[in-house]
C-alpha atoms as a PDB file:
ATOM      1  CA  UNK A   1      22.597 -24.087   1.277  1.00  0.00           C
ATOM      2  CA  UNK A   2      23.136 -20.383   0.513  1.00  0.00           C
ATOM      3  CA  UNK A   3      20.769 -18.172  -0.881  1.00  0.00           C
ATOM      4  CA  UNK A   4      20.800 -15.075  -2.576  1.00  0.00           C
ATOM      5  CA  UNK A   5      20.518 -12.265  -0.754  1.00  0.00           C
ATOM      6  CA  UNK A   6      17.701  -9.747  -2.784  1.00  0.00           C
ATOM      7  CA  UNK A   7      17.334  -7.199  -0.224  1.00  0.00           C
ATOM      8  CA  UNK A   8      20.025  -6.030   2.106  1.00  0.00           C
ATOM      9  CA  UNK A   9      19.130  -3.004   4.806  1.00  0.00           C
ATOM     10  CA  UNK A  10      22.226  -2.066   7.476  1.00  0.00           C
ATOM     11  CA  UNK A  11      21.974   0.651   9.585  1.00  0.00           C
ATOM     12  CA  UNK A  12      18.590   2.654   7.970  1.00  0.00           C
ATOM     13  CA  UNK A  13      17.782   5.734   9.938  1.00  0.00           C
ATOM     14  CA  UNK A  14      14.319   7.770   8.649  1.00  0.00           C
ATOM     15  CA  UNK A  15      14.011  11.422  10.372  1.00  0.00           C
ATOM     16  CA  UNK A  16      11.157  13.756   9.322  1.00  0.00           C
ATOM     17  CA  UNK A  17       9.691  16.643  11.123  1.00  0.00           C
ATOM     18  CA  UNK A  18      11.689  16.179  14.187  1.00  0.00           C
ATOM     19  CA  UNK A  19      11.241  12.888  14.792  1.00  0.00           C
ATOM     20  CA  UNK A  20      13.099   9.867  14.284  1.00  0.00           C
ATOM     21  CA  UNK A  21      11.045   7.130  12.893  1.00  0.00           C
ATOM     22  CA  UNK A  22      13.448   4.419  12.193  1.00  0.00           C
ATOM     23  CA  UNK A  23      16.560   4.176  14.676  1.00  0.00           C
ATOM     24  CA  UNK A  24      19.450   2.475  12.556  1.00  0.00           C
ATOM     25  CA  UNK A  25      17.896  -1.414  11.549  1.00  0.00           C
ATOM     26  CA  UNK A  26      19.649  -4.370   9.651  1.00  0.00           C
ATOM     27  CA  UNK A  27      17.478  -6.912   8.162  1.00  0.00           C
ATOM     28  CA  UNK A  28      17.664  -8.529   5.241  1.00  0.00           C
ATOM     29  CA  UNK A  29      15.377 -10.643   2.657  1.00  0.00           C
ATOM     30  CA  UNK A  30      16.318 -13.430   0.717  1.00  0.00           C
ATOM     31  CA  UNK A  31      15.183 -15.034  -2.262  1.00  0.00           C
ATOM     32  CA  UNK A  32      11.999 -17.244  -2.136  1.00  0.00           C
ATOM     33  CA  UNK A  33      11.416 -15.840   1.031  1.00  0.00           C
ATOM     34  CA  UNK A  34       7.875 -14.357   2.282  1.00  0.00           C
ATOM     35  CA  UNK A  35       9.191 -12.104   5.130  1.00  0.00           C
ATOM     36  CA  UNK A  36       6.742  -9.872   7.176  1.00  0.00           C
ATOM     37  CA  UNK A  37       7.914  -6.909   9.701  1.00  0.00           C
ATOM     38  CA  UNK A  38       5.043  -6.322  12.104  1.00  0.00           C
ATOM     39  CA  UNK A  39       4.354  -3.800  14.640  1.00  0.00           C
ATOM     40  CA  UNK A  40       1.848  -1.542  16.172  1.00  0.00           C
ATOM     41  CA  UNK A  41       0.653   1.765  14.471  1.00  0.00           C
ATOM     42  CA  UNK A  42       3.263   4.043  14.341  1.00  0.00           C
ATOM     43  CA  UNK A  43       6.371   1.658  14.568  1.00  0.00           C
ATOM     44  CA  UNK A  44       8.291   3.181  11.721  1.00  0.00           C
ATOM     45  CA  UNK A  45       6.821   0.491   9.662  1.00  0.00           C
ATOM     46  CA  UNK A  46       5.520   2.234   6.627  1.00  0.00           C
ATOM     47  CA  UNK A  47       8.507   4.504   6.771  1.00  0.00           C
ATOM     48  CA  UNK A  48      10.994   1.927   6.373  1.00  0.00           C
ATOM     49  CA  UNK A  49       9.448   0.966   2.934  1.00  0.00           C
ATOM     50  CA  UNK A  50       9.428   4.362   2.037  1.00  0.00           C
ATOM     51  CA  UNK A  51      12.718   4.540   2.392  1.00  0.00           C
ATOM     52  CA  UNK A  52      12.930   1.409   0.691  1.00  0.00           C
ATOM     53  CA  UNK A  53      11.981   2.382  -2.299  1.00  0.00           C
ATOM     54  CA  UNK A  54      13.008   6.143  -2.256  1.00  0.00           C
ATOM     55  CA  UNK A  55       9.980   7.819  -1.505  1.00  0.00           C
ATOM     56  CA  UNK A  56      11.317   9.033   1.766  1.00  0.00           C
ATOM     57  CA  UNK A  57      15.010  10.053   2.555  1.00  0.00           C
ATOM     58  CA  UNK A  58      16.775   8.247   4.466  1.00  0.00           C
ATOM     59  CA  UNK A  59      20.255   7.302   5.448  1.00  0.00           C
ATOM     60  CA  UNK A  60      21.904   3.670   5.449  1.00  0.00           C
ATOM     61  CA  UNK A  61      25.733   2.131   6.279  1.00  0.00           C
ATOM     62  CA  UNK A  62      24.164   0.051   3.530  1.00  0.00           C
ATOM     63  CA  UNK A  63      20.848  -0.794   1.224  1.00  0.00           C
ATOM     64  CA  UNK A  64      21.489  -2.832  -1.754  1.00  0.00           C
ATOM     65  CA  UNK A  65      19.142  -4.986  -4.061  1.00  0.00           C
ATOM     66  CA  UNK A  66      20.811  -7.841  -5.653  1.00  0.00           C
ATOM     67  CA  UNK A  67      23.924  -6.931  -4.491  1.00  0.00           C
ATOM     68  CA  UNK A  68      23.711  -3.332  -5.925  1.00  0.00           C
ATOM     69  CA  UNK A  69      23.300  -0.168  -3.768  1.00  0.00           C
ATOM     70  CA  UNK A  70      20.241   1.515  -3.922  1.00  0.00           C
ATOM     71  CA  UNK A  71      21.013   5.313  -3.530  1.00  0.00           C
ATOM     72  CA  UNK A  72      20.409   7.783  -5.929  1.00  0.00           C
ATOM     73  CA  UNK A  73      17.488   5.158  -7.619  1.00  0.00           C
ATOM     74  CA  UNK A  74      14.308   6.365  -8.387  1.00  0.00           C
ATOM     75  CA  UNK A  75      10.874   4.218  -7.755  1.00  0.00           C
ATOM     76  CA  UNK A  76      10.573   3.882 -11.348  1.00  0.00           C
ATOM     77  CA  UNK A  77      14.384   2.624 -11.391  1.00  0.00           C
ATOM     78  CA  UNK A  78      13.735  -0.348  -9.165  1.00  0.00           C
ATOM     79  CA  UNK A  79      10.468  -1.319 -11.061  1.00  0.00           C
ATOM     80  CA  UNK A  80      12.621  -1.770 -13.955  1.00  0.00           C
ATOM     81  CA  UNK A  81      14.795  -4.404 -11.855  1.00  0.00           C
ATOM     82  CA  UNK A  82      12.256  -6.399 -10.733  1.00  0.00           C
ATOM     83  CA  UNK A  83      11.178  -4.348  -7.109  1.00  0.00           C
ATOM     84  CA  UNK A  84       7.669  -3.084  -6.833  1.00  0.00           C
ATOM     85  CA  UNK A  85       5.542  -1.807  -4.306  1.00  0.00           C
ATOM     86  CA  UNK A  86       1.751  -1.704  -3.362  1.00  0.00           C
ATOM     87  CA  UNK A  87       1.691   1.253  -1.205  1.00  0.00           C
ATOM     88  CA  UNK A  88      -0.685   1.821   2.076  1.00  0.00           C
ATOM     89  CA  UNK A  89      -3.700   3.315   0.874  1.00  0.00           C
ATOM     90  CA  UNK A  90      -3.198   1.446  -2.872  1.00  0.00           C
ATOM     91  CA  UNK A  91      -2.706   4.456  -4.653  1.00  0.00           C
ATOM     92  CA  UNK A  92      -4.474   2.983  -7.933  1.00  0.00           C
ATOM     93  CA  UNK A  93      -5.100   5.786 -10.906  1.00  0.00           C
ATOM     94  CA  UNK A  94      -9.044   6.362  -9.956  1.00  0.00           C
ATOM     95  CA  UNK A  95      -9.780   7.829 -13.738  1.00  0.00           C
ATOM     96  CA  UNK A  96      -8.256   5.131 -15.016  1.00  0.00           C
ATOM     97  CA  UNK A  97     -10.369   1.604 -15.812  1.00  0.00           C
ATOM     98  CA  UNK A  98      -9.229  -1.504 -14.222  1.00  0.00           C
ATOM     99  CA  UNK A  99      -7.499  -2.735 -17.329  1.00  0.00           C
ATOM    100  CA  UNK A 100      -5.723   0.578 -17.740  1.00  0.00           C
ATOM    101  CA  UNK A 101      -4.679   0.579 -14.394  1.00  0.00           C
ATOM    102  CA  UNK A 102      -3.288  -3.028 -15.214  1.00  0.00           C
ATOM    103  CA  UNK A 103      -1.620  -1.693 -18.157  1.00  0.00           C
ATOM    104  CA  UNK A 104       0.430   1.067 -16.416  1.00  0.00           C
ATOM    105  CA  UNK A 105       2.122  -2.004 -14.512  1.00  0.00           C
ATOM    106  CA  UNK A 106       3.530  -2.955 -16.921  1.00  0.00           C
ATOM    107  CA  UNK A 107       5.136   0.058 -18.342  1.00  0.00           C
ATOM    108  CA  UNK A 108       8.664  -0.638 -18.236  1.00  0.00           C
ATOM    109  CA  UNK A 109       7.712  -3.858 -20.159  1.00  0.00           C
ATOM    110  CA  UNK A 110       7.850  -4.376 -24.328  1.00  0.00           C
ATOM    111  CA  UNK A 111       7.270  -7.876 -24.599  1.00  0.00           C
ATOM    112  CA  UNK A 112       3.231  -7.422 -25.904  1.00  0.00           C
ATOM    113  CA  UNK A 113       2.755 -11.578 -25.770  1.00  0.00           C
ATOM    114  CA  UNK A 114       4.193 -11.369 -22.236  1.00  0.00           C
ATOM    115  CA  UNK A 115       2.218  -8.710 -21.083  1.00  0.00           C
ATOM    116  CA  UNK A 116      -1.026 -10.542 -22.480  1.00  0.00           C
ATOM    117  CA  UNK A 117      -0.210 -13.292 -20.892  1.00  0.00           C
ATOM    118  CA  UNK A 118       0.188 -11.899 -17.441  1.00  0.00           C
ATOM    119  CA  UNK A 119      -3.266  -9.830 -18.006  1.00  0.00           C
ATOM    120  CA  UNK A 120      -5.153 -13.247 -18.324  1.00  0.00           C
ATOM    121  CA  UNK A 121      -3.033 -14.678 -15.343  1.00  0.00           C
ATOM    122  CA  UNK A 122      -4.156 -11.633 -13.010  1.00  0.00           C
ATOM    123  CA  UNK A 123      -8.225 -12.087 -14.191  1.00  0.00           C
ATOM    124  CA  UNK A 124      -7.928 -15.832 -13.270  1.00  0.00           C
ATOM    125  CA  UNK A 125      -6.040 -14.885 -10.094  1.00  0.00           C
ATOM    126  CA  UNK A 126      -8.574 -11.997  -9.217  1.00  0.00           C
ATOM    127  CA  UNK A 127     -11.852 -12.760 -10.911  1.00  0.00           C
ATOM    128  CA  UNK A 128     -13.647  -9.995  -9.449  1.00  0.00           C
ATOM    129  CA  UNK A 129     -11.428  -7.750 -11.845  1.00  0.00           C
ATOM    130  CA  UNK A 130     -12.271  -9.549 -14.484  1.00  0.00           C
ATOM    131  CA  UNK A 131     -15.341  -9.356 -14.177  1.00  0.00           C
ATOM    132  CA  UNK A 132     -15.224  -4.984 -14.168  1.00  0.00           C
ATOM    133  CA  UNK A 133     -12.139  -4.688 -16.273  1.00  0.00           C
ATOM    134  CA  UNK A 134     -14.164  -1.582 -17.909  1.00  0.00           C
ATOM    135  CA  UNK A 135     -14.926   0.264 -14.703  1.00  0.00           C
ATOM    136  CA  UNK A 136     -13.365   2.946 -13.364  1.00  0.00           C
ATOM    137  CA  UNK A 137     -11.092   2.398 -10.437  1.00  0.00           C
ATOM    138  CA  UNK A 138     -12.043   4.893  -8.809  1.00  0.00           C
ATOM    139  CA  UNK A 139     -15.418   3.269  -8.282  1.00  0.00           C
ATOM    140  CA  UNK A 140     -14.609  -0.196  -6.498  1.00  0.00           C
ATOM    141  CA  UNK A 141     -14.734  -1.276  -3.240  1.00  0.00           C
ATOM    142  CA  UNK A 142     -11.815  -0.763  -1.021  1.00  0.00           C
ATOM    143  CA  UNK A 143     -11.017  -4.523  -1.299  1.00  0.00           C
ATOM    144  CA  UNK A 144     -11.441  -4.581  -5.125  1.00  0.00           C
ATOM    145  CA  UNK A 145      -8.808  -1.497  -4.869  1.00  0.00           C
ATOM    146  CA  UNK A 146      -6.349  -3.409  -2.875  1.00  0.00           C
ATOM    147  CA  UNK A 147      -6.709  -6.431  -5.328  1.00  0.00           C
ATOM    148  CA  UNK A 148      -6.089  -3.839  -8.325  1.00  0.00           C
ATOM    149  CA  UNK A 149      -3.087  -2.312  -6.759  1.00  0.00           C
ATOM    150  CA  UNK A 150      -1.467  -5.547  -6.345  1.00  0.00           C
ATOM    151  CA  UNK A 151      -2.544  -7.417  -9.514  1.00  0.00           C
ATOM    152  CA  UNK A 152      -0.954  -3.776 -11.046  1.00  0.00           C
ATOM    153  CA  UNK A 153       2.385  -4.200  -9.048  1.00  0.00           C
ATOM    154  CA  UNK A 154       2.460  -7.916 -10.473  1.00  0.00           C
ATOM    155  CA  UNK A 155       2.036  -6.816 -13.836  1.00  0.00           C
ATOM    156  CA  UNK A 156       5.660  -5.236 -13.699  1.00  0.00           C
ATOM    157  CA  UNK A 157       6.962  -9.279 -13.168  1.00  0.00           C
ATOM    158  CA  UNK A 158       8.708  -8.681  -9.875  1.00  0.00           C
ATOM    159  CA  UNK A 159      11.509 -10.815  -8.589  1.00  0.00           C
ATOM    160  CA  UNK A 160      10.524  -9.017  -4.815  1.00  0.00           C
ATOM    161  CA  UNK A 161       7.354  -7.218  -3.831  1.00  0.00           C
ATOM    162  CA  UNK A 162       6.550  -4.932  -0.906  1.00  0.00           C
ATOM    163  CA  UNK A 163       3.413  -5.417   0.572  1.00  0.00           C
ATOM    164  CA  UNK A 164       2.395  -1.995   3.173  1.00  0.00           C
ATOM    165  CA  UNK A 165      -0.986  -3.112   5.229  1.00  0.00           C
ATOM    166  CA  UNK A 166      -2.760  -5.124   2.698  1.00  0.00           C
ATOM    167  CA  UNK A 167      -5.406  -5.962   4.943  1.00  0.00           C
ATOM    168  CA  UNK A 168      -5.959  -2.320   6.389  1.00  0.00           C
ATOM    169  CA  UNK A 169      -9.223  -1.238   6.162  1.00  0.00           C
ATOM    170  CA  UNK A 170     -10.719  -4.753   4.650  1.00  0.00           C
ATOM    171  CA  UNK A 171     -13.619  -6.618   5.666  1.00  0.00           C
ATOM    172  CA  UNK A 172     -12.612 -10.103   6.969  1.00  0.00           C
ATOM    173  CA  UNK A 173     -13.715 -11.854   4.123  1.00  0.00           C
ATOM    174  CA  UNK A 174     -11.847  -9.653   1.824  1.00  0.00           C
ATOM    175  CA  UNK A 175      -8.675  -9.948   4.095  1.00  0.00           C
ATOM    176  CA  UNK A 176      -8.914 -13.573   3.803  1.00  0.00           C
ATOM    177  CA  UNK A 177      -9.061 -13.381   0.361  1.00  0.00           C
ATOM    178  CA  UNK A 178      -6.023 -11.124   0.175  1.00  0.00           C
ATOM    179  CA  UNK A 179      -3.881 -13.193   2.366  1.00  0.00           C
ATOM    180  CA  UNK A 180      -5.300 -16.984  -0.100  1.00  0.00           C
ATOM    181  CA  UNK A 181      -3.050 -14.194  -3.117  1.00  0.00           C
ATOM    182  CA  UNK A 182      -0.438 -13.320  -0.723  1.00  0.00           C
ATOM    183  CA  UNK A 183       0.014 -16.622  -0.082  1.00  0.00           C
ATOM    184  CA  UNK A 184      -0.324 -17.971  -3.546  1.00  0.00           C
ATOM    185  CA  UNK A 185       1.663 -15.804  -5.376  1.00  0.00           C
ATOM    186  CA  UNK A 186       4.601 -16.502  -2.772  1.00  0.00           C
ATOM    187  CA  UNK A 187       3.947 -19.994  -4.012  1.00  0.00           C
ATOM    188  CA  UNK A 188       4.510 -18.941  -7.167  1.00  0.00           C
ATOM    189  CA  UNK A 189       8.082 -18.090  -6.383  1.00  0.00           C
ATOM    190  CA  UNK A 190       7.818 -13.878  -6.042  1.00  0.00           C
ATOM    191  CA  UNK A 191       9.460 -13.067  -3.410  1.00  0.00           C
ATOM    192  CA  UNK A 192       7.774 -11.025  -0.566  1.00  0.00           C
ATOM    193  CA  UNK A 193       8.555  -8.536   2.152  1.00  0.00           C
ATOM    194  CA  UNK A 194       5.024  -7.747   4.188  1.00  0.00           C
ATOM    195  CA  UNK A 195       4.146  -4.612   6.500  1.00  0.00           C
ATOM    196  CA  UNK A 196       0.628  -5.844   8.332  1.00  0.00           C
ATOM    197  CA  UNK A 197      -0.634  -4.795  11.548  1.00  0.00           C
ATOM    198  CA  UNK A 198      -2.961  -8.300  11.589  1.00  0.00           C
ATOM    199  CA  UNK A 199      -0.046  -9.499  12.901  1.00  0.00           C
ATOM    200  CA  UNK A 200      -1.350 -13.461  13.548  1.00  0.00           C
ATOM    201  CA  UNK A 201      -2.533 -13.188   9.641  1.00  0.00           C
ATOM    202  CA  UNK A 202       0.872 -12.448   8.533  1.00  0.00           C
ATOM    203  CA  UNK A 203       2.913 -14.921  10.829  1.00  0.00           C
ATOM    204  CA  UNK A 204       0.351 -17.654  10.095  1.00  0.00           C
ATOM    205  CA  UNK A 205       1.952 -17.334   6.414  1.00  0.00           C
ATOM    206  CA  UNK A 206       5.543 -16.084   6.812  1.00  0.00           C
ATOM    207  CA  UNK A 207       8.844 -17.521   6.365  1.00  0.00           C
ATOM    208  CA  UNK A 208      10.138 -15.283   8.694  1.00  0.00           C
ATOM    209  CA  UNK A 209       9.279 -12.351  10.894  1.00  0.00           C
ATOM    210  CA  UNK A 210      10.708  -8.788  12.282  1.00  0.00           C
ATOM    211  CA  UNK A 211       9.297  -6.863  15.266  1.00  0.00           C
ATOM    212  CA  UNK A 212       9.234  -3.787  14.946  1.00  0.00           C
ATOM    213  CA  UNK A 213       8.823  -0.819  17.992  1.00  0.00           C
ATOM    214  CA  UNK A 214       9.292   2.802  18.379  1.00  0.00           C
ATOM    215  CA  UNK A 215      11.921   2.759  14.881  1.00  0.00           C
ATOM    216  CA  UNK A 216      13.995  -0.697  16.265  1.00  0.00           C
ATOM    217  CA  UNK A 217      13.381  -4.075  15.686  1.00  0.00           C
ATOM    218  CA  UNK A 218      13.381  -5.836  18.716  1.00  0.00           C
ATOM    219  CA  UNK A 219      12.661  -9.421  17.790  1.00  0.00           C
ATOM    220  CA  UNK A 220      13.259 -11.546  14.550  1.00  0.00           C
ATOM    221  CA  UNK A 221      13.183 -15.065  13.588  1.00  0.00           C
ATOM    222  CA  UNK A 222      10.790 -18.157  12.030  1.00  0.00           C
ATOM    223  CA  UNK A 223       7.216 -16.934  11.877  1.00  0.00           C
ATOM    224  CA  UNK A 224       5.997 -19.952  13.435  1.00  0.00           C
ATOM    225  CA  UNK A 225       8.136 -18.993  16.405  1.00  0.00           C
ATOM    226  CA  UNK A 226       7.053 -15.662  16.666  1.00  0.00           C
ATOM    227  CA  UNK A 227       3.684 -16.239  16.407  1.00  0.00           C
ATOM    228  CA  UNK A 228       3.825 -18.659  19.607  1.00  0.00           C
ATOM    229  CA  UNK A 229       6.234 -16.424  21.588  1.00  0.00           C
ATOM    230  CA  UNK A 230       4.651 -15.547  24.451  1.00  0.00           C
ATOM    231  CA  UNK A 231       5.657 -11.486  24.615  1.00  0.00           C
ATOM    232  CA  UNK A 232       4.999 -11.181  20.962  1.00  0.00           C
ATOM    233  CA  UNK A 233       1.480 -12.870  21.680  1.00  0.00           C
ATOM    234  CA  UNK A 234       0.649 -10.677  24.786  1.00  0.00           C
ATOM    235  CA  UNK A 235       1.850  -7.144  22.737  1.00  0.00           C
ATOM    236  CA  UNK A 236       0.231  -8.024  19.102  1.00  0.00           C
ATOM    237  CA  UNK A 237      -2.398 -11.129  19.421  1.00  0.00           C
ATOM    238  CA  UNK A 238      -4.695  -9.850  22.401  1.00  0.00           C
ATOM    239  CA  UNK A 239      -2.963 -12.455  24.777  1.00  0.00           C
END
């Protein structure tokens, strides 16, 4: 059975000061799918969401979402067709309160009963926000952050999300509870593309997996095989 293809990457290079941090890579993500690209620091990782999502140039043979190329959009473009992304570091407005923060996700959105509706749904998904809807972002816990920036990228309704290093910086309770959402909201049917360096977290849940080192991917393929590969073990599990 086919499926549609929602993200479709041929030949992406990234170059910035000098240095080539992506080396021409194809992948792809599909709908339904909760795809992760792992790799150690440095791998060219973050910049290939970047360039995802225009924040970073880059050059392609070919980047299309739903079938439609991608150059010349804008971030704010792509959030209006259903792609949003929680950036490395979370990037939530700190002046802002958790509910205004919340809010903003859902910007490019008029339907007010919607928009409602998807508030309650992220306080009974993340109950801690709930909880401090009043306070200012700038105040919470890096973990509470995290859970902000992504119940804020939901807010926009996403048909894919982009996921850079959820779990950097976390506690391991609080990565465990980010990878229970992760996991639950790819239940849900969102589809997700993943950038962890907890590489055995984000197999463990994963449809599928990409490798990535020094700007190439050198391995792809089911999760479950990846994470029991023995050279993927030895380079990214401690084995």
């Amino acid at each position: 059975m086919s499926r549609t293809t929602l993200l479709k990457v041929r030949g992406l290079q990234v170059a910035y000061g000098g240095i080539q941090a992506v080396k021409g890579i194809d992948f792809e993500v599909h709908a339904g799918e909760l795809v992760c690209l792992i790799g150690s620091n440095g791998a060219g990782k973050t910049s290939t969401m970047k360039a995802i999502t225009a924040s970073l140039p880059s050059q392609a043979t070919e980047l299309t979402y739903l079938g439609r190329p991608m150059a010349g959009q804008g971030a704010w473009d792509l959030v209006r067709q259903g792609l949003a992304m929680v950036p490395e570091g979370r990037g939530v407005f700190t002046r802002m309160s958790i509910a205004e923060n919340l809010h903003m996700g859902a910007y490019c959105r008029r339907d007010t009963d919607g928009i409602a509706q998807d508030l309650a749904r992220m306080y009974a998904l993340f109950p801690r926000l709930r909880e401090r809807r009043d306070q200012l972002a700038g105040t919470l816990s890096g973990g509470e952050q995290q859970m902000l920036a992504m119940a804020r990228a939901l807010m926009s309704r996403p048909k894919l999300l982009l996921l850079d290093e959820p779990s950097m910086g976390l506690s391991p309770v609080m990565v465990d509870k980010i990878f229970d959402v992760i996991r639950e909201v790819a239940a849900q049917g969102v589809t997700i593309l993943l950038v962890e360096q907890n590489a055995s977290r984000a197999l463990s849940i994963a449809d599928r997996a990409y490798v990535m080192e020094s700007g190439e991917l050198t391995l792809s393929g089911p999760a479950q095989t990846l994470l029991h590969d023995p050279a993927v073990r030895a380079a990214y599990l401690g084995e």
